[in-house]
N, C-alpha and C. Protein backbone atom coordinates (compact mmCIF):
# COMPACT_ATOMS: atom_id res chain seq x y z
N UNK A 1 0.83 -1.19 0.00
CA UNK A 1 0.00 0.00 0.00
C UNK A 1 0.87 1.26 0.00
N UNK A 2 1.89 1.09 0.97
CA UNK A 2 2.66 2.36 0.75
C UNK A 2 3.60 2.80 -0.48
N UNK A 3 3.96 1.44 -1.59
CA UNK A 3 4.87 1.49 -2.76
C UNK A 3 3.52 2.11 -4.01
N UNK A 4 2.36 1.22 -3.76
CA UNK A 4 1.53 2.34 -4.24
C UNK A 4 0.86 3.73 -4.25
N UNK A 5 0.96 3.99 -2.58
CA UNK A 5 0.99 5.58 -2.61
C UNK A 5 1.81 6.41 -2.66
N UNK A 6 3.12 5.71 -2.64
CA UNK A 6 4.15 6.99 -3.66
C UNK A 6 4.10 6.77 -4.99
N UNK A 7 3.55 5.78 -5.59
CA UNK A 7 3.63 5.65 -6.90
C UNK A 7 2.39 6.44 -7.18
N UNK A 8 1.76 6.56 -6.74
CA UNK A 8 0.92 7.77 -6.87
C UNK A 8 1.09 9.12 -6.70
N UNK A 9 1.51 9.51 -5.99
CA UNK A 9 2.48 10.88 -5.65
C UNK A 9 2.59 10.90 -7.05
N UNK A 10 3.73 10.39 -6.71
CA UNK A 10 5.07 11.02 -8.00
C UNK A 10 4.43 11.06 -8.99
N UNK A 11 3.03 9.96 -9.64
CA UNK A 11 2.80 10.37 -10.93
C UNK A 11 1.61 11.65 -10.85
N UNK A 12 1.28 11.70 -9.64
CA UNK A 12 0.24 13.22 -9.33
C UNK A 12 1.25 14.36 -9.19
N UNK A 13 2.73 14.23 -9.07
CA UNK A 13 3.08 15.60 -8.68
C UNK A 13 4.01 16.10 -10.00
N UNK A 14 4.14 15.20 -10.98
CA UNK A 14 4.56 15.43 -12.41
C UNK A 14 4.09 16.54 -12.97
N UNK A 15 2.59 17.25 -12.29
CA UNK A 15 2.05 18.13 -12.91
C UNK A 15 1.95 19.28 -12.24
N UNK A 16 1.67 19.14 -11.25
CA UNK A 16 1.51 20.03 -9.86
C UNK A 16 2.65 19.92 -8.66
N UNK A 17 3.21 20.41 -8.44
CA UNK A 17 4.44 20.32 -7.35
C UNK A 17 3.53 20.45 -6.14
N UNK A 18 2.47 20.92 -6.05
CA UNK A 18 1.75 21.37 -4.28
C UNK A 18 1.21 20.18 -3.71
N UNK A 19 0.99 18.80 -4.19
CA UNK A 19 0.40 18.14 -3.57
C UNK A 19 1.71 17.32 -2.76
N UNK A 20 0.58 17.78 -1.95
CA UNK A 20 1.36 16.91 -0.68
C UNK A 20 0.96 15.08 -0.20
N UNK A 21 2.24 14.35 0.27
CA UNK A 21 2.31 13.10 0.30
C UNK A 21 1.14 12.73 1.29
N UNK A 22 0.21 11.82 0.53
CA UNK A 22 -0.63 11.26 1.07
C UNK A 22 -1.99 11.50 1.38
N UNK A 23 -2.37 12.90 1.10
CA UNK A 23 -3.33 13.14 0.34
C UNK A 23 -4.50 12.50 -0.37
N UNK A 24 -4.02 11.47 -1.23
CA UNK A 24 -4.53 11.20 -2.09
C UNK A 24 -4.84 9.50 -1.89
N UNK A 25 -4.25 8.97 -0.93
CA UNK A 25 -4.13 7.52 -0.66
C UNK A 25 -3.90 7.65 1.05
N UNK A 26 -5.61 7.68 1.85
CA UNK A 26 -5.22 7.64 3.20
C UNK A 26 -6.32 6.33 3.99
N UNK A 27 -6.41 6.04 4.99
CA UNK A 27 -6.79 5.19 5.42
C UNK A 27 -5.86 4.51 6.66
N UNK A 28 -6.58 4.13 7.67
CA UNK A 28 -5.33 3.24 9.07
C UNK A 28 -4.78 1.68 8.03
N UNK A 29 -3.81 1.30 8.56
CA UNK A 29 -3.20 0.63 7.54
C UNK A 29 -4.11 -0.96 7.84
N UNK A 30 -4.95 -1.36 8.86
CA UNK A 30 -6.11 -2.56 8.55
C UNK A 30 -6.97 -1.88 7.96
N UNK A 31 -7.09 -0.71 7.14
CA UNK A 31 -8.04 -0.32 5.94
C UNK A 31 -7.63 -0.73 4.19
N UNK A 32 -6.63 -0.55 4.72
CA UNK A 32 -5.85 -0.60 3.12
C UNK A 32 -5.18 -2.37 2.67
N UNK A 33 -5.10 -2.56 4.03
CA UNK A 33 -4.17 -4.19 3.05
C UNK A 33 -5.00 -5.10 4.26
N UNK A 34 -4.80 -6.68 3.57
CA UNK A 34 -5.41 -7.75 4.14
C UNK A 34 -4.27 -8.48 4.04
N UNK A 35 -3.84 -9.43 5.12
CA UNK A 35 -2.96 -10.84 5.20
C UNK A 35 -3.55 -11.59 4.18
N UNK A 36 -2.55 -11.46 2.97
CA UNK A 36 -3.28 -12.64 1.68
C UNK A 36 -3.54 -12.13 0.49
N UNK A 37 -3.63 -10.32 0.90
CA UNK A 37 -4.12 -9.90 -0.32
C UNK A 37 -5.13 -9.97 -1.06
N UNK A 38 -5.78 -8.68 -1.61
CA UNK A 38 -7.11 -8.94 -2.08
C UNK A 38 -7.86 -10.15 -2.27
N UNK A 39 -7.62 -11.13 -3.10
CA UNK A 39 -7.95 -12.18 -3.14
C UNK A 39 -8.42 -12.90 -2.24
N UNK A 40 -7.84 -13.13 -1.11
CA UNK A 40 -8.53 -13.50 0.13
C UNK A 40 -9.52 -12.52 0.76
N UNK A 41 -9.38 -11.62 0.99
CA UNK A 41 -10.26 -10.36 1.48
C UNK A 41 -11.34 -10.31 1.02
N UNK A 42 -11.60 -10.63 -0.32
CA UNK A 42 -12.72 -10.88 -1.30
C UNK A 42 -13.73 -12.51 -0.71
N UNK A 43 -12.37 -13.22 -0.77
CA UNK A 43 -13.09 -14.77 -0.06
C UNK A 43 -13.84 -14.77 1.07
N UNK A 44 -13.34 -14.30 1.72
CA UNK A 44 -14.00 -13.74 3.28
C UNK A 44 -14.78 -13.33 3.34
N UNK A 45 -14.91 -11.83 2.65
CA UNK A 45 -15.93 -11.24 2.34
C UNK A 45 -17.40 -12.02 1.87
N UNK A 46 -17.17 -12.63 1.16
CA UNK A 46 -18.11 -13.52 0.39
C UNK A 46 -18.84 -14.23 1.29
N UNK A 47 -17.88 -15.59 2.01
CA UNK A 47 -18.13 -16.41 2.60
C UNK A 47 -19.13 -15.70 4.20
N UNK A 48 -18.69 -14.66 4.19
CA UNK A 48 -18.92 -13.87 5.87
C UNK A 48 -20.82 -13.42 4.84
N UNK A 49 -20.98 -12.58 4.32
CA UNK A 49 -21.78 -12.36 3.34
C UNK A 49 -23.15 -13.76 3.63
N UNK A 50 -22.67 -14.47 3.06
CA UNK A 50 -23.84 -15.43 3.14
C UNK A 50 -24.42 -15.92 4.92
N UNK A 51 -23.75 -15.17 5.72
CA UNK A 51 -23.87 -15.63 7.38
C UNK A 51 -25.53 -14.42 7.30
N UNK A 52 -24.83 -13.28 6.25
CA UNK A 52 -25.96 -12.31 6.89
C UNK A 52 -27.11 -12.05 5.28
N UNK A 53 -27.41 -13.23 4.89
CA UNK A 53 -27.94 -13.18 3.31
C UNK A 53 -29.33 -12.75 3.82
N UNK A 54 -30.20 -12.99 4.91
CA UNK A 54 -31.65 -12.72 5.47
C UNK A 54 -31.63 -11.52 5.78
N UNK A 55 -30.40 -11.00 6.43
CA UNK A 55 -30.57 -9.50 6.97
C UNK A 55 -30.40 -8.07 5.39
N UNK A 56 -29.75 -8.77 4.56
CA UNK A 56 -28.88 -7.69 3.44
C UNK A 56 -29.43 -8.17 2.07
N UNK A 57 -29.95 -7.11 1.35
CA UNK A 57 -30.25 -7.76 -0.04
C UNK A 57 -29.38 -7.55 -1.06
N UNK A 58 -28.06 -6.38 -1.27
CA UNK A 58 -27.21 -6.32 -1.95
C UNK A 58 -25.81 -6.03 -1.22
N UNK A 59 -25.06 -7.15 -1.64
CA UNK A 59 -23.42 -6.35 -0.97
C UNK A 59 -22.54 -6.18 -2.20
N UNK A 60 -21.81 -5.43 -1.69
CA UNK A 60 -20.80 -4.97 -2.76
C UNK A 60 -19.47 -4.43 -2.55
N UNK A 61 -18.28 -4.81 -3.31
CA UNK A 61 -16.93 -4.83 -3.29
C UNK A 61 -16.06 -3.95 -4.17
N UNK A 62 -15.62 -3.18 -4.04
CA UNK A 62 -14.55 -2.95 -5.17
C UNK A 62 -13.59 -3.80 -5.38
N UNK A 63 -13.31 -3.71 -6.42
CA UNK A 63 -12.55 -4.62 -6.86
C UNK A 63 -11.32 -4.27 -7.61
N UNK A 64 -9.85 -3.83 -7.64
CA UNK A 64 -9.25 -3.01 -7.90
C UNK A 64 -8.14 -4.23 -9.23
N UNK A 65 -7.90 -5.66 -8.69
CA UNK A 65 -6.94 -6.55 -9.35
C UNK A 65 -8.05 -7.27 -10.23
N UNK A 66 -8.34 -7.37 -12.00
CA UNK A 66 -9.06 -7.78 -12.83
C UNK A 66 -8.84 -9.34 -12.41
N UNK A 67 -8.04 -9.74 -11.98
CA UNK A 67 -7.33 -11.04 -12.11
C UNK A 67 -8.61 -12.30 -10.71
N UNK A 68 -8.68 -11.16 -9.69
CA UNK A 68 -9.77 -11.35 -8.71
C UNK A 68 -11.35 -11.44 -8.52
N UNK A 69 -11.42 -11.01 -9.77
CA UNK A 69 -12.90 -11.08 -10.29
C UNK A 69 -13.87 -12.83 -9.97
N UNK A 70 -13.18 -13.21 -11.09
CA UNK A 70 -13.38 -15.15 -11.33
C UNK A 70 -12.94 -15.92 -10.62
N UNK A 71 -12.32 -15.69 -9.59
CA UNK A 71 -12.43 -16.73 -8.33
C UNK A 71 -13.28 -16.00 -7.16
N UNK A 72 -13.33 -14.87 -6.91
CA UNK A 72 -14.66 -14.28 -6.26
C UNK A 72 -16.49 -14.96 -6.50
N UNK A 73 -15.97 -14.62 -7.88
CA UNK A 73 -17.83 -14.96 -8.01
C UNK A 73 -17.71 -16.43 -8.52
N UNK A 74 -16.80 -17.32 -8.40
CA UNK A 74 -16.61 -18.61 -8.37
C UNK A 74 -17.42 -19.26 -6.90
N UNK A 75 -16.59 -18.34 -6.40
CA UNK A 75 -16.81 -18.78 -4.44
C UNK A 75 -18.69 -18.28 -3.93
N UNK A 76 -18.67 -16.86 -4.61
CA UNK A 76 -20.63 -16.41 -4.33
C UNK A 76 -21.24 -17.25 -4.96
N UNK A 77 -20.97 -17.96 -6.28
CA UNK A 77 -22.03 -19.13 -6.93
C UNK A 77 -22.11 -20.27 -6.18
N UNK A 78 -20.88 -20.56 -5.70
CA UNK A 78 -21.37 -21.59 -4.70
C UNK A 78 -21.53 -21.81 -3.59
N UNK A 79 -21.90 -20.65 -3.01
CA UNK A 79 -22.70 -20.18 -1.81
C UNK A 79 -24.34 -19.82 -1.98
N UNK A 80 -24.56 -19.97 -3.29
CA UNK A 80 -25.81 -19.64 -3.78
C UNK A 80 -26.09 -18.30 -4.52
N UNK A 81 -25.35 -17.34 -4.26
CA UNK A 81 -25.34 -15.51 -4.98
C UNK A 81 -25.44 -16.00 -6.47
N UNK A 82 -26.16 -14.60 -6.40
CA UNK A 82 -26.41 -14.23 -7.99
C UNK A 82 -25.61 -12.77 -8.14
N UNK A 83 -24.19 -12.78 -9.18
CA UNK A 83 -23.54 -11.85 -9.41
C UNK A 83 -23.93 -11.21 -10.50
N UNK A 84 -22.97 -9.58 -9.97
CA UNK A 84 -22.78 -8.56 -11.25
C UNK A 84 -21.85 -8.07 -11.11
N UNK A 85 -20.97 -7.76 -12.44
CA UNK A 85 -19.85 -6.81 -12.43
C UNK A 85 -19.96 -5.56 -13.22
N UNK A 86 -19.74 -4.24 -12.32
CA UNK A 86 -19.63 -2.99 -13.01
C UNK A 86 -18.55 -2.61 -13.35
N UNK A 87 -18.05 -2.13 -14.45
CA UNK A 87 -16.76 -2.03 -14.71
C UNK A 87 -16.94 -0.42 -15.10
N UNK A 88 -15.74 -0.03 -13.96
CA UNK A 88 -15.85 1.57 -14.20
C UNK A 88 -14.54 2.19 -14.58
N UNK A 89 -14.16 3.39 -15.33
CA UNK A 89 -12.79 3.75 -16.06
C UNK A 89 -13.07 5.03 -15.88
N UNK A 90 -11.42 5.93 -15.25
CA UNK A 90 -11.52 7.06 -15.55
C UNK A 90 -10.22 7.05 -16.00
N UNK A 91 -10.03 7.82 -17.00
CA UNK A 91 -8.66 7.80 -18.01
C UNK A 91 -8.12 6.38 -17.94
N UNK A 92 -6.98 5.90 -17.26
CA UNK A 92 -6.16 5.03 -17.65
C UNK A 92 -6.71 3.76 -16.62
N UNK A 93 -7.38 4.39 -15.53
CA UNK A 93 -7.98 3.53 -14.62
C UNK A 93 -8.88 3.01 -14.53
N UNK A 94 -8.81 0.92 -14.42
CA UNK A 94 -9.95 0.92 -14.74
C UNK A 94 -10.41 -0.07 -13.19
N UNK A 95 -11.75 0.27 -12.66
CA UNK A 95 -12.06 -0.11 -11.25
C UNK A 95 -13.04 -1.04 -11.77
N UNK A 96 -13.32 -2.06 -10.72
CA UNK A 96 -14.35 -2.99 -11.13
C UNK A 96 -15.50 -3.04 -9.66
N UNK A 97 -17.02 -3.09 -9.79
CA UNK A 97 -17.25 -3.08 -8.60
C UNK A 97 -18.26 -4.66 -8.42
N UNK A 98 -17.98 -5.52 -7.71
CA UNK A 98 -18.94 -6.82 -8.09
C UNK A 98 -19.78 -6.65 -6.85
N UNK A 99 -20.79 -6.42 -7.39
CA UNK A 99 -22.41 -6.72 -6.47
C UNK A 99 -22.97 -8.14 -6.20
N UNK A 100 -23.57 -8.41 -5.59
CA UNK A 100 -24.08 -9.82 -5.23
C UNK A 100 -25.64 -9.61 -4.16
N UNK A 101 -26.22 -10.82 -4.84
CA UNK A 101 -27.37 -11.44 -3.60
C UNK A 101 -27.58 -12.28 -3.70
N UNK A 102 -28.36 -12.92 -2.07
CA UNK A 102 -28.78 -14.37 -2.30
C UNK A 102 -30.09 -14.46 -2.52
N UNK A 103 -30.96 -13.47 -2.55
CA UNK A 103 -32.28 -13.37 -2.91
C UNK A 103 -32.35 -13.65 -4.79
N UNK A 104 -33.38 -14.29 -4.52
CA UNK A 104 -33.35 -14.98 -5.96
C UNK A 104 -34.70 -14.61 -6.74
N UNK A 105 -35.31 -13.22 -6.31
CA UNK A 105 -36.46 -13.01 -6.74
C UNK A 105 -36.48 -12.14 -8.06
């Protein structure tokens, strides 16, 4: 998290010298990274998800690694979820957000 928020810097301050470090990438550091890396964080998520499928009719994830997508909604199908993926882009960036429920109506 932190090799990506200077890699952010530096390519935000290429244009503007005033921004200051960190700014732009903040959060306590059990906000930003998981033991395992997204991929697991996502699993969890999922698996924890179906404990509360009666109480919640839509949950939803960002999803930042494309690569994490298809073993995510691998794991909600067979927990019973019915997925969606939004795929969102601003200039070079592209974010993914996968929604889910277990309501099947």
């Amino acid at each position: 998290a932190l090799k990506a928020n200077q890699r952010k810097v530096d390519n935000l301050n290429k244009g503007n010298k005033n921004i200051q470090k960190g700014l732009n990438f903040g959060g306590q550091k059990a906000e930003l990274w998981c033991p395992g890396g997204e991929r697991l964080f996502l699993k969890k998520m999922a698996k924890e998800s179906a404990i509360f499928a009666s109480q919640v009719y839509y949950f939803t994830s960002l999803i930042s690694n494309k690569e994490n997508v298809k073993p995510t909604i691998k794991v909600l199908e067979k927990l019973g979820a019915k997925c969606q993926v939004l795929e969102m882009s601003q200039g070079q960036k592209i974010s993914r957000v996968l929604a889910w429920t277990f309501n099947q109506k």
